[in-house]
C-alpha atoms as a PDB file:
ATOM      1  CA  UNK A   1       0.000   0.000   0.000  1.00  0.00           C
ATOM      2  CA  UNK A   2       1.299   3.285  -0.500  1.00  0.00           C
ATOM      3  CA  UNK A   3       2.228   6.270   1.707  1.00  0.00           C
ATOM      4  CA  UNK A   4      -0.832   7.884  -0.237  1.00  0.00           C
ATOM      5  CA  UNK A   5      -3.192   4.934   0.221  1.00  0.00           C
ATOM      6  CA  UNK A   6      -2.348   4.650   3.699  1.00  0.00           C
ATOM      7  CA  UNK A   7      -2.831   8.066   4.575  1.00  0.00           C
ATOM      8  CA  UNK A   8      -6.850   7.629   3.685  1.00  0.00           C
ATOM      9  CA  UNK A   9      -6.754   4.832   6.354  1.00  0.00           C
ATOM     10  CA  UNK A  10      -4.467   5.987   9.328  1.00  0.00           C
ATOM     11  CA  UNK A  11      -7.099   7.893  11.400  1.00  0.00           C
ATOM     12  CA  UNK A  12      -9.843   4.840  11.113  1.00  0.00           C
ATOM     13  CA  UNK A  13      -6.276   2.330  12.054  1.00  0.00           C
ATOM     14  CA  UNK A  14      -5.080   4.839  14.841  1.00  0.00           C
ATOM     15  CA  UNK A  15      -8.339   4.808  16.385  1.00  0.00           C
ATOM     16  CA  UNK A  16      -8.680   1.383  15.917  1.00  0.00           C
ATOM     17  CA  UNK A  17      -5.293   0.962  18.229  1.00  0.00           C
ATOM     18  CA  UNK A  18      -6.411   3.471  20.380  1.00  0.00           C
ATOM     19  CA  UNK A  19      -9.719   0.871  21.603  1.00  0.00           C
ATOM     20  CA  UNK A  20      -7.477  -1.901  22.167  1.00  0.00           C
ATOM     21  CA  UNK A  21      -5.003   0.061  24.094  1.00  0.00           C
ATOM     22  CA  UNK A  22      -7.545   1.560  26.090  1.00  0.00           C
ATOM     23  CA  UNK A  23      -9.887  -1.404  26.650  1.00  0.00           C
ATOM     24  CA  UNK A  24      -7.009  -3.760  27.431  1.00  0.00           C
ATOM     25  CA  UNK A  25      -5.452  -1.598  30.004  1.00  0.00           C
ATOM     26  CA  UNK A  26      -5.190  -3.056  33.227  1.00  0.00           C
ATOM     27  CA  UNK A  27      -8.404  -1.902  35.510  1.00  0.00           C
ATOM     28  CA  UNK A  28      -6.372  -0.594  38.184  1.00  0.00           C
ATOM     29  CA  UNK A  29      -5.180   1.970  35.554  1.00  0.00           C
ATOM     30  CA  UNK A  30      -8.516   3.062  34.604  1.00  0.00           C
ATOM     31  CA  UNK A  31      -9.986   6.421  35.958  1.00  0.00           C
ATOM     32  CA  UNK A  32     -13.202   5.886  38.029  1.00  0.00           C
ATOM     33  CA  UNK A  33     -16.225   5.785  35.757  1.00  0.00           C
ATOM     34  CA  UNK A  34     -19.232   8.458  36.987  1.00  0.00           C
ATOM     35  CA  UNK A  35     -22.155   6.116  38.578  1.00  0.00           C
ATOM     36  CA  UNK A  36     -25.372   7.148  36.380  1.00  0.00           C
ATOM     37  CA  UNK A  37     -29.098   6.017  36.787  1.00  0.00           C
ATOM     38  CA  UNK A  38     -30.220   5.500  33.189  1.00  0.00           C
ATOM     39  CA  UNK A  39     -27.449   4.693  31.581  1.00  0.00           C
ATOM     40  CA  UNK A  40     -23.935   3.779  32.500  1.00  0.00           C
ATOM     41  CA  UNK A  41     -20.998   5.853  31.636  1.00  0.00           C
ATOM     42  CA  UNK A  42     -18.649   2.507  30.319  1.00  0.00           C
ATOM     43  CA  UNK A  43     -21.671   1.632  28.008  1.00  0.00           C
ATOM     44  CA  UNK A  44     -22.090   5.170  26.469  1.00  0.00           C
ATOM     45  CA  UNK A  45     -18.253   5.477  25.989  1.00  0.00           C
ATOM     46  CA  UNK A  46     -17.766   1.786  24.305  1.00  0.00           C
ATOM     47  CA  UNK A  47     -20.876   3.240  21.884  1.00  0.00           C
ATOM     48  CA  UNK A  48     -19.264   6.298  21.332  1.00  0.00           C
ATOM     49  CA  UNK A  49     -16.091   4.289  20.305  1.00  0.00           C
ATOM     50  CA  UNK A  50     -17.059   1.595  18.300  1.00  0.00           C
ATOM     51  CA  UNK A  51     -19.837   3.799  16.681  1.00  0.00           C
ATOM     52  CA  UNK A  52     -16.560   6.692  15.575  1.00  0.00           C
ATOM     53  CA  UNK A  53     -15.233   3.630  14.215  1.00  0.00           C
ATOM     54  CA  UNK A  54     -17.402   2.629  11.688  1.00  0.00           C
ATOM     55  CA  UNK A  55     -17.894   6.147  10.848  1.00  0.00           C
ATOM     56  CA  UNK A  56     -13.741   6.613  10.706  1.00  0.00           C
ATOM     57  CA  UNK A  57     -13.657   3.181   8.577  1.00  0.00           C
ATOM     58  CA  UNK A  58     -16.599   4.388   6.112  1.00  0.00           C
ATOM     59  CA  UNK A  59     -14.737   7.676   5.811  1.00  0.00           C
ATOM     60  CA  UNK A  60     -11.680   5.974   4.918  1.00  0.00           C
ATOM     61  CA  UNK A  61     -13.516   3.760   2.069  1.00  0.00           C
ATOM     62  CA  UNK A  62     -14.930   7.265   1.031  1.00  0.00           C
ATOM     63  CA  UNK A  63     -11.767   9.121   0.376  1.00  0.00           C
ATOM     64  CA  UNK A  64      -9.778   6.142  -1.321  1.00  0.00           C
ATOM     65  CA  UNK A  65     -10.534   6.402  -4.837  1.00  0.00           C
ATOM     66  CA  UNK A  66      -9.385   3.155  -6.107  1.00  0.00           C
ATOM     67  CA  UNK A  67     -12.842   1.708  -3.254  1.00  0.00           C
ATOM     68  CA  UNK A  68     -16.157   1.607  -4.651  1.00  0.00           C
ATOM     69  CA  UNK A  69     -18.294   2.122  -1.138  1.00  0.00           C
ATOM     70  CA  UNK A  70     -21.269  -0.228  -1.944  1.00  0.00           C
ATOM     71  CA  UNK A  71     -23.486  -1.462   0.681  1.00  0.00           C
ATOM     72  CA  UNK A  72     -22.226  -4.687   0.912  1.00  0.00           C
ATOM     73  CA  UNK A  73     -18.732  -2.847   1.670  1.00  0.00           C
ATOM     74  CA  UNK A  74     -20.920  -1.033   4.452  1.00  0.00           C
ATOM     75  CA  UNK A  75     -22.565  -3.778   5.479  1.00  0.00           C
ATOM     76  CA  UNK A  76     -19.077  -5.572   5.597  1.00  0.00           C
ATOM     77  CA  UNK A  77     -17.748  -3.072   7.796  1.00  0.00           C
ATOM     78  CA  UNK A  78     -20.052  -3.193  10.159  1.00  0.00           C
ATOM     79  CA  UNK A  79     -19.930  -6.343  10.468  1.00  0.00           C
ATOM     80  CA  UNK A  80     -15.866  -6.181  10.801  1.00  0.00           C
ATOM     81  CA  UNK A  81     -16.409  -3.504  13.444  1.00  0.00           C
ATOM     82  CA  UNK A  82     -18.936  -5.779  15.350  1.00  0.00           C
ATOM     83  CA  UNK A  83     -16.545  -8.935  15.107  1.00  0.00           C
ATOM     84  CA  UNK A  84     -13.840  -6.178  16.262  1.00  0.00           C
ATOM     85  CA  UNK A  85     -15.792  -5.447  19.274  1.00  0.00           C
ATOM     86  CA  UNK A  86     -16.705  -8.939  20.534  1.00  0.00           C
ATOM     87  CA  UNK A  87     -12.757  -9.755  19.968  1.00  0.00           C
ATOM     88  CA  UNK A  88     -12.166  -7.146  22.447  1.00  0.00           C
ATOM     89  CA  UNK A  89     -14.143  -8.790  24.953  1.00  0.00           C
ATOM     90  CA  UNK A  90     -12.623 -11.952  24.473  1.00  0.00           C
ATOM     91  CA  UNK A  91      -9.166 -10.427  24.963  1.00  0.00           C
ATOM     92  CA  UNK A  92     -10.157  -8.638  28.156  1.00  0.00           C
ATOM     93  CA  UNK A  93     -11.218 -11.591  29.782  1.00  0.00           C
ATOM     94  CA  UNK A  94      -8.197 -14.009  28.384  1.00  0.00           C
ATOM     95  CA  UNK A  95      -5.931 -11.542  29.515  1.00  0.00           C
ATOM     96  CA  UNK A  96      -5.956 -11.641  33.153  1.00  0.00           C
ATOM     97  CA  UNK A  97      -5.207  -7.887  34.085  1.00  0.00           C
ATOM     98  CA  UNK A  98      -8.574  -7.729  35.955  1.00  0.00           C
ATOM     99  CA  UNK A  99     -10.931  -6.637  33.001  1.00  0.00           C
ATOM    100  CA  UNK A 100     -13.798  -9.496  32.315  1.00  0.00           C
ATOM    101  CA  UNK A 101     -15.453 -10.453  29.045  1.00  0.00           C
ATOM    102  CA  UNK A 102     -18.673  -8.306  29.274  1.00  0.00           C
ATOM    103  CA  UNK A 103     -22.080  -9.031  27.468  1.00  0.00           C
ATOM    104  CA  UNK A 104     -23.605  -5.900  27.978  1.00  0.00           C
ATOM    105  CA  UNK A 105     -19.905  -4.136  26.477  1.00  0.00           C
ATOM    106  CA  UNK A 106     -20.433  -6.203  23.649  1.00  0.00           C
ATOM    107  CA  UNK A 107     -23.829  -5.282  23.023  1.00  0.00           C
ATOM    108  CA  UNK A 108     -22.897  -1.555  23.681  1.00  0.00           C
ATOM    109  CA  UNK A 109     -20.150  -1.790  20.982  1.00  0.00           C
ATOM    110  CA  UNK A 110     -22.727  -3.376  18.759  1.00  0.00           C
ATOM    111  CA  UNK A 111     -25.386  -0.282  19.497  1.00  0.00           C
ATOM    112  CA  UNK A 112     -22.616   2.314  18.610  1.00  0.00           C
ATOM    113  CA  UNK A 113     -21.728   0.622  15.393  1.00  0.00           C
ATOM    114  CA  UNK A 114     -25.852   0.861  14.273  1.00  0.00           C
ATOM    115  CA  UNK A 115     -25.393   4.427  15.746  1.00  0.00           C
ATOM    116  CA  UNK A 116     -22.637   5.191  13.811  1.00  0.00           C
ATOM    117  CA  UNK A 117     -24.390   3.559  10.819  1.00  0.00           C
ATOM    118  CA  UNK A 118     -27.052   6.702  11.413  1.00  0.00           C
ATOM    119  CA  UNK A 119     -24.266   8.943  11.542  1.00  0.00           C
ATOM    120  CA  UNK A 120     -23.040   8.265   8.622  1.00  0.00           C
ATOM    121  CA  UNK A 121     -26.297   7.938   6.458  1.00  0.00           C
ATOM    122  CA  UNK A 122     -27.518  11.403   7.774  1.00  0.00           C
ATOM    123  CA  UNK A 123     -23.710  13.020   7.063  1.00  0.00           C
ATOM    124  CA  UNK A 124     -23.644  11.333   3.500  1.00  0.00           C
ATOM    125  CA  UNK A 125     -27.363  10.990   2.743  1.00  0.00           C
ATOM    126  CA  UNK A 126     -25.928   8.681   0.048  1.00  0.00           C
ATOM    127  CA  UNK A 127     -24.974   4.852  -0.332  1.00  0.00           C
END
């Protein structure tokens, strides 16, 4: 891949690297999390990451012109992103470094990438 080429995909790879760094750090390293009634801070902020993302991958798609961004290259990013999220949760609890597999993280990570899906259709209005 070229320096060009790559340059359409380095933010949607650096974030990428920044979710595994972050969600496989150790707990003790992690700030405290704010307690909330509704909804709980650790689910809103794996959302807010796996939904940015999609969006980031998309993007990336977008701006290489040698990609034709069809829906089933959406749909297979999505899917990428939500196989990307469960394989975080698996890590966290093989590691050992006091973070657990979570269910509910999973299915957060799964409700950011549909949110991020939104995103994108109402930013691009286009597929």
């Amino acid at each position: 891949m070229s320096l060009v080429r790559f340059s359409y995909y380095a933010l949607a790879l650096g974030w990428a690297v920044f979710i595994l760094l972050g969600t496989l750090l150790p707990a003790q390293a992690l700030p405290p999390a704010p307690q909330w009634d509704f909804l709980t801070f650790d689910s809103l902020v794996h959302a807010v990451l796996f939904g940015g993302q999609l969006f980031l991958l998309l993007l990336s798609f977008k701006r290489d012109p040698a990609v034709q961004l069809t829906k089933g290259l959406v749909a297979g990013s999505f899917l990428a992103v939500v196989l990307y999220g469960v394989l975080v949760e698996v890590l966290q609890g093989a590691m050992g470094l006091g973070r657990a597999a979570d269910p509910v993280d999973a299915l957060s990570n799964t409700i950011g990438c549909l949110l991020g899906l939104v995103v994108w259709v109402l930013f691009f209005r286009r597929f």
